[in-house]
C-alpha atoms as a PDB file:
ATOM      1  CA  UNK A   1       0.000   0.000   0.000  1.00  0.00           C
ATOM      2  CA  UNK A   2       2.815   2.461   0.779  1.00  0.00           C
ATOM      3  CA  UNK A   3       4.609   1.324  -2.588  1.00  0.00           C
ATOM      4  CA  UNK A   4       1.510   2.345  -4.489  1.00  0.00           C
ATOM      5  CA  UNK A   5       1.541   5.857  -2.805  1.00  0.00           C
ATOM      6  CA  UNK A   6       4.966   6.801  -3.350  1.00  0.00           C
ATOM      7  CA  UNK A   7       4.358   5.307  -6.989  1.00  0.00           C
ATOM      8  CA  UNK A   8       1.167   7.566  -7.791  1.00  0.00           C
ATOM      9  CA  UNK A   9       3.310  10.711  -5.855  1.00  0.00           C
ATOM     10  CA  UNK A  10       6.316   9.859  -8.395  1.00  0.00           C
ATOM     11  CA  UNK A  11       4.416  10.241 -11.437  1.00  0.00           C
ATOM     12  CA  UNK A  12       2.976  13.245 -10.377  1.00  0.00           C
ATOM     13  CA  UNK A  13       6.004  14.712 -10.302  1.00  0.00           C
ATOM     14  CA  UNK A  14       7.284  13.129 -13.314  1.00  0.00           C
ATOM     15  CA  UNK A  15       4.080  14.854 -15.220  1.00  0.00           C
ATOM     16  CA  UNK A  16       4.048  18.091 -13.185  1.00  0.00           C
ATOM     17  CA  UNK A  17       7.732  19.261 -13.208  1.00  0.00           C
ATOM     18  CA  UNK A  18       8.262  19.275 -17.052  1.00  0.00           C
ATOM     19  CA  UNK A  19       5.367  21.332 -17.467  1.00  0.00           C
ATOM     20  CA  UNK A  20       5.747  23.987 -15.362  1.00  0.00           C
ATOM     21  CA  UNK A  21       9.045  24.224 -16.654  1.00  0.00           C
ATOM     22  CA  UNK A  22       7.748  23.990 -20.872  1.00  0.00           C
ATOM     23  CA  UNK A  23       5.105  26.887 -19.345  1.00  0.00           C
ATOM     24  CA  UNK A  24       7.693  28.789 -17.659  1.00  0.00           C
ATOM     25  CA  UNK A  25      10.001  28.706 -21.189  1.00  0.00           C
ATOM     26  CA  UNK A  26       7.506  29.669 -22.826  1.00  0.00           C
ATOM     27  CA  UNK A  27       6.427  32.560 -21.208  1.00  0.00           C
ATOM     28  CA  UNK A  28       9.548  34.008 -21.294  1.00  0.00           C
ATOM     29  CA  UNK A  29       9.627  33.837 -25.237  1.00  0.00           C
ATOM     30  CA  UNK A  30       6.386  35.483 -25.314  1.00  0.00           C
ATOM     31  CA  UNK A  31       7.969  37.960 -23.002  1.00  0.00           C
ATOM     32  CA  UNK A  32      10.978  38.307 -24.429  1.00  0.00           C
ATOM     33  CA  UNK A  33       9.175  39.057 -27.516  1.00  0.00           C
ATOM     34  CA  UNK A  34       7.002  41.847 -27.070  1.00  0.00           C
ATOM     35  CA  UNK A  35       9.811  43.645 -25.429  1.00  0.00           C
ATOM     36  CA  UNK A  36      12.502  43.448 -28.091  1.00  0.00           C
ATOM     37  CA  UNK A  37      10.028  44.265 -30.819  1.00  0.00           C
ATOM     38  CA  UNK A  38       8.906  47.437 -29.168  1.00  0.00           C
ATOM     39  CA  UNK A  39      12.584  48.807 -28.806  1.00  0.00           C
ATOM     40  CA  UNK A  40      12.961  47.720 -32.979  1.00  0.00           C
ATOM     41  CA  UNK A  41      10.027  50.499 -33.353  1.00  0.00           C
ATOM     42  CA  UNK A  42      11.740  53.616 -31.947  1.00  0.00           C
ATOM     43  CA  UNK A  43      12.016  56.235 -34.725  1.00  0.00           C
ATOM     44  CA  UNK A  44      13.536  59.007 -32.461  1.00  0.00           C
ATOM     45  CA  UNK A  45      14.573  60.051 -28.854  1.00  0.00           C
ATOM     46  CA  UNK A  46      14.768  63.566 -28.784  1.00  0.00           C
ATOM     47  CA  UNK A  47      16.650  65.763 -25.936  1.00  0.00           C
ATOM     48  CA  UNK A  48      14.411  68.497 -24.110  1.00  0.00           C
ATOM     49  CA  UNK A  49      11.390  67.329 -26.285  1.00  0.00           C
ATOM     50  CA  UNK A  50       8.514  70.200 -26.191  1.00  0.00           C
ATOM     51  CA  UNK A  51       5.188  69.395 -28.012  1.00  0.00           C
ATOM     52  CA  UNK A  52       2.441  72.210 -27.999  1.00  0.00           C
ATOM     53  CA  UNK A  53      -1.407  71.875 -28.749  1.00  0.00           C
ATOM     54  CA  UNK A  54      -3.132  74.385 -30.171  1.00  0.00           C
ATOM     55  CA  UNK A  55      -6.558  74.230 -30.975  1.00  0.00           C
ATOM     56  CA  UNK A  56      -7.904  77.205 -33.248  1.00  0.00           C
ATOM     57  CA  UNK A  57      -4.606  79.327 -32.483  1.00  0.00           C
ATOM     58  CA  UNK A  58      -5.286  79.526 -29.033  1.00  0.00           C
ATOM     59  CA  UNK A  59      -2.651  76.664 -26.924  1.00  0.00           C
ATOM     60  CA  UNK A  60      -4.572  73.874 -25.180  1.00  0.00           C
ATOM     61  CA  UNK A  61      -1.216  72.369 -23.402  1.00  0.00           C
ATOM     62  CA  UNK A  62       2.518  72.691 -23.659  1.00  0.00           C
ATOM     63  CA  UNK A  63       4.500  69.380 -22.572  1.00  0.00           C
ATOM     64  CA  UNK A  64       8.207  70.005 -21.536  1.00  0.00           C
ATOM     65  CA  UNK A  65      10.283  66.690 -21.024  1.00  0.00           C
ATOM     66  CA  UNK A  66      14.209  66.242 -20.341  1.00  0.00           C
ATOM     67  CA  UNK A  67      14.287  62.460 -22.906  1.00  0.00           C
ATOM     68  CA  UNK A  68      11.570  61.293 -25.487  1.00  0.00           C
ATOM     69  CA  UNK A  69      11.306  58.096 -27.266  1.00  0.00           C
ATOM     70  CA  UNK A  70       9.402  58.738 -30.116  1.00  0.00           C
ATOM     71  CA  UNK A  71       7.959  55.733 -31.604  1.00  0.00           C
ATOM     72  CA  UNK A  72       5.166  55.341 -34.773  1.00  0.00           C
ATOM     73  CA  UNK A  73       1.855  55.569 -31.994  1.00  0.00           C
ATOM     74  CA  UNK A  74       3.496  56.672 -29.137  1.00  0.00           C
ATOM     75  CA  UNK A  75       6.280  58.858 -27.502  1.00  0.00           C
ATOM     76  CA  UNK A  76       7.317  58.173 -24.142  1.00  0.00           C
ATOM     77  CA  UNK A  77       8.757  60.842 -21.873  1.00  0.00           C
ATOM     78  CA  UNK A  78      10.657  61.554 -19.205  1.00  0.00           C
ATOM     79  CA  UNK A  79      11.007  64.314 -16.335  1.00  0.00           C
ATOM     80  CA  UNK A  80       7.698  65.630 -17.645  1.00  0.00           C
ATOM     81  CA  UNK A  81       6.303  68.975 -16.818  1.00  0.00           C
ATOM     82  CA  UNK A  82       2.884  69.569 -18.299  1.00  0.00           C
ATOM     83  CA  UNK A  83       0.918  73.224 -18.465  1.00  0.00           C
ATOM     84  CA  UNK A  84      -2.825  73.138 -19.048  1.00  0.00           C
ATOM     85  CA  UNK A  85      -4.042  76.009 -21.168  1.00  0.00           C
ATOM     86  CA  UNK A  86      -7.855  77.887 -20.717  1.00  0.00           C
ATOM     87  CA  UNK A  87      -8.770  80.571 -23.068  1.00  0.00           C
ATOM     88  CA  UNK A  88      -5.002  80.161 -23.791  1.00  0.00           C
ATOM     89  CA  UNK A  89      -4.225  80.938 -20.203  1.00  0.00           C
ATOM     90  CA  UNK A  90      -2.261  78.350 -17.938  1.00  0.00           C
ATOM     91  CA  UNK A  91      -4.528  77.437 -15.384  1.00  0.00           C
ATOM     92  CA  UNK A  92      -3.069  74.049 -14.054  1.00  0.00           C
ATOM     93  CA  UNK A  93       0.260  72.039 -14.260  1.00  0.00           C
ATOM     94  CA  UNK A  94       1.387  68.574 -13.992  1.00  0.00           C
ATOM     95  CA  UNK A  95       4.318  67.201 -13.112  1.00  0.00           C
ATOM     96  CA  UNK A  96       5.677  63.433 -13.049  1.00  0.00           C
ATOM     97  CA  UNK A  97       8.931  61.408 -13.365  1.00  0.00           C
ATOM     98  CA  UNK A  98       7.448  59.824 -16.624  1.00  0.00           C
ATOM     99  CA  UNK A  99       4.579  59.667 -19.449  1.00  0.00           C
ATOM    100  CA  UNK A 100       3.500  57.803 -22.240  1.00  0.00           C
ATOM    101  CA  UNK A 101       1.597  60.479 -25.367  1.00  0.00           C
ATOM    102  CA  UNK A 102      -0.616  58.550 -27.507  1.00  0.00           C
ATOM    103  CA  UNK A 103      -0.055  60.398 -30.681  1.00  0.00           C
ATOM    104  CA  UNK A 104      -3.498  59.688 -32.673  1.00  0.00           C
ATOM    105  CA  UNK A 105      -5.055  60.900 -29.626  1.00  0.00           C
ATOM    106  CA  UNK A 106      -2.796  63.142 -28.091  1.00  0.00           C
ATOM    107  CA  UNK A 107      -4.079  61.375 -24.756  1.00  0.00           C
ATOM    108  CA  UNK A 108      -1.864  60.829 -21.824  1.00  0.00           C
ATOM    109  CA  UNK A 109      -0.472  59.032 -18.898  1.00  0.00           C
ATOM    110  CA  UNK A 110       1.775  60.415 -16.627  1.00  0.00           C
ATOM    111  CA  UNK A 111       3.633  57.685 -14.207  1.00  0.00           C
ATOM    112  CA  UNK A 112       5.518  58.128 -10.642  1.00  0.00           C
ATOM    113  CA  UNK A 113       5.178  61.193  -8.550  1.00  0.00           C
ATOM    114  CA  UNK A 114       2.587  62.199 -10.048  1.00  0.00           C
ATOM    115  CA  UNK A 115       1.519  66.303  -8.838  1.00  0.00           C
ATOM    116  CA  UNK A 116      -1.288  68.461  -9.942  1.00  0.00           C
ATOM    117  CA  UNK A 117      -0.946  72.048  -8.750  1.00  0.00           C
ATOM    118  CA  UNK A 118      -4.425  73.723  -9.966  1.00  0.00           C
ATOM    119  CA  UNK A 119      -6.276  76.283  -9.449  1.00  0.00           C
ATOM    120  CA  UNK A 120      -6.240  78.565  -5.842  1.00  0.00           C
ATOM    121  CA  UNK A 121      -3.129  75.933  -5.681  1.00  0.00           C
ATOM    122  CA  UNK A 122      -5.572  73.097  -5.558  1.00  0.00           C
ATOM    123  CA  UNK A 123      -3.046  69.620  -5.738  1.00  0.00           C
ATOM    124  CA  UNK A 124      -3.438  66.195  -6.197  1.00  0.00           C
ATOM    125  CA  UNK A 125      -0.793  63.565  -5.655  1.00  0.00           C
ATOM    126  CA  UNK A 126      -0.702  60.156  -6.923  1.00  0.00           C
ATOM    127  CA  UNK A 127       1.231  57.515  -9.231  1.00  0.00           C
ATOM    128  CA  UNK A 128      -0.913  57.051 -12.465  1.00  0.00           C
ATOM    129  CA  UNK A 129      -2.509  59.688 -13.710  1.00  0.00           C
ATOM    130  CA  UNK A 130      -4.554  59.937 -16.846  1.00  0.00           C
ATOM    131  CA  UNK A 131      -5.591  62.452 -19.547  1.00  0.00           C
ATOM    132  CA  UNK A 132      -8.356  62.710 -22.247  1.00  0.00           C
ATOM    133  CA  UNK A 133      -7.558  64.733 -24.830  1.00  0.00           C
ATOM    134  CA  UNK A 134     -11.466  64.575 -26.485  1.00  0.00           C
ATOM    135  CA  UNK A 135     -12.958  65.336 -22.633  1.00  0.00           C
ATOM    136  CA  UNK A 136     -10.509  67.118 -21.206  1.00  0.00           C
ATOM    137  CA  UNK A 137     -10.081  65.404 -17.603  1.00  0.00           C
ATOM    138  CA  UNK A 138      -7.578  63.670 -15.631  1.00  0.00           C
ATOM    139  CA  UNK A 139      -8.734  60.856 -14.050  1.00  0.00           C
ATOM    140  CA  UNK A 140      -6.953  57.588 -12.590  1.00  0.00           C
ATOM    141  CA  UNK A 141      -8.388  54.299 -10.611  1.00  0.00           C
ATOM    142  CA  UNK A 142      -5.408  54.553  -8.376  1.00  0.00           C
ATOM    143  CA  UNK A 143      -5.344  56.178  -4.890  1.00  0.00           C
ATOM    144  CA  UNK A 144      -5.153  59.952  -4.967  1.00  0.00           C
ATOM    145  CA  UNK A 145      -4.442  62.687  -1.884  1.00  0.00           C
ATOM    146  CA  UNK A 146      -5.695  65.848  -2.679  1.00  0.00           C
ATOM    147  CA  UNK A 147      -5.412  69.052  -0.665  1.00  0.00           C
ATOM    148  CA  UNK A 148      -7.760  71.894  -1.580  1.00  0.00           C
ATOM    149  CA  UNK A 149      -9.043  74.894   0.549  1.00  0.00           C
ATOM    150  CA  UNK A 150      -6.960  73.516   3.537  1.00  0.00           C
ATOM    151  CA  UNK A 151      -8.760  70.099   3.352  1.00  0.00           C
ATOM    152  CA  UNK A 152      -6.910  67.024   2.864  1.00  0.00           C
ATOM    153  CA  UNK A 153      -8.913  64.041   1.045  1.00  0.00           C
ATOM    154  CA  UNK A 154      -7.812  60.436   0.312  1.00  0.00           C
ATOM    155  CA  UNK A 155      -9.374  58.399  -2.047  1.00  0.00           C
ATOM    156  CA  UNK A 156      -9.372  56.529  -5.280  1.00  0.00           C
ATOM    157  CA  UNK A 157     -10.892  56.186  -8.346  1.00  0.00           C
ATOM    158  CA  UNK A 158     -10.355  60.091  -9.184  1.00  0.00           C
ATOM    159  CA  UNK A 159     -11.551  62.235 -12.133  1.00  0.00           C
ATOM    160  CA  UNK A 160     -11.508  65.945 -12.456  1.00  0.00           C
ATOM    161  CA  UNK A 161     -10.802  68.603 -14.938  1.00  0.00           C
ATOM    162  CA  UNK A 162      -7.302  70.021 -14.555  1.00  0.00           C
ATOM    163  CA  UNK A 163      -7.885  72.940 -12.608  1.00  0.00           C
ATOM    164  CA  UNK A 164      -9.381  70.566  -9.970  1.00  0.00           C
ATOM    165  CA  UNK A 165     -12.050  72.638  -9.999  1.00  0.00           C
ATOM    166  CA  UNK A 166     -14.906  69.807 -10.619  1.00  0.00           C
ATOM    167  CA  UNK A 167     -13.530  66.466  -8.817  1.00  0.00           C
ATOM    168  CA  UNK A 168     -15.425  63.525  -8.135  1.00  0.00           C
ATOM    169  CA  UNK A 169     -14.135  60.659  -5.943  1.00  0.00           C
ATOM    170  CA  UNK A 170     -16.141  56.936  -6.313  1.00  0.00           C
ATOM    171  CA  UNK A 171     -14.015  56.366  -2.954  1.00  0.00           C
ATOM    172  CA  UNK A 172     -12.495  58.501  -0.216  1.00  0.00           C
ATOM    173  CA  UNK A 173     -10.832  57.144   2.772  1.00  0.00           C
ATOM    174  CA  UNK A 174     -10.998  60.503   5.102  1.00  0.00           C
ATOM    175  CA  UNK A 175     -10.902  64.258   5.220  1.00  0.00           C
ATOM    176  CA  UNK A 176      -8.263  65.996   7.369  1.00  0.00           C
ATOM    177  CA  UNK A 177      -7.054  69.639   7.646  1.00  0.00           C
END
């Protein structure tokens, strides 16, 4: 009876073992893959990149950025500092350690450190943030602190324009001063 047992246990492992490891392998590839053919696609990286919007000659945004990788859908930046435009007037600014610019859409994500100064110096802090071009909002899923007219909220699942003058939180986990 024991014989049997350590029998069935054995060709468990006999099955098992080989493929986790053919999964594992294979993964990797797949990996491997995806990564190497997105550096093949860069078409330019670009020093002190600036890219201004202007929608019917009046500026929307202006995005300053120490690095850019420009590729055929996308440029990714680095060290980005981002001015929102009303009425071609700045009204908010953005800053983060890095950003991905969709160029069909001219949509955005900015990534680590993320900092919204706004207006009446309005901020919002978080790690993902993201813009819409076509409704002009930030929003993000992840957890946000903002601190506006003294107040100090927490929450997450944040969307707003970029003044931070219209926010709405699906979660907050307190208020402060």
């Amino acid at each position: 009876m024991l014989l049997a047992k350590t029998y069935s246990i054995s060709m468990n492992k006999f099955f098992i073992i080989p493929l986790l490891i053919t999964i594992f392998i294979s993964g990797c590839k797949e990996k491997n893959k995806k990564t190497s053919s997105v550096q093949d696609e860069i078409n330019q990286i670009i020093m002190n990149f600036q890219l201004v919007e202007n929608v019917k000659g009046a500026t929307d945004f202006v995005l300053n950025a120490n690095k850019a990788l420009v590729y055929d859908t996308q440029t990714i930046v680095y060290k980005v500092t981002l001015e929102f435009y009303k009425n071609g007037v700045p009204y908010a600014e953005l800053i983060s350690d890095s950003g991905q610019l969709f160029t069909n859409t001219n949509d955005m994500c900015a990534y680590g450190n993320v900092k919204v100064t706004g207006i009446q110096n309005a901020t919002l802090e978080t790690d993902l943030l993201n813009w819409s071009n076509k409704r002009q909002t930030i929003y993000t899923p992840s957890n946000v602190l903002i601190n506006k007219e003294r107040k100090i909220i927490k929450g997450k699942d944040f969307e707003s324009d970029p003044g931070l003058t219209n926010i709405k939180l699906k979660e907050t986990y307190g208020y402060g001063k």
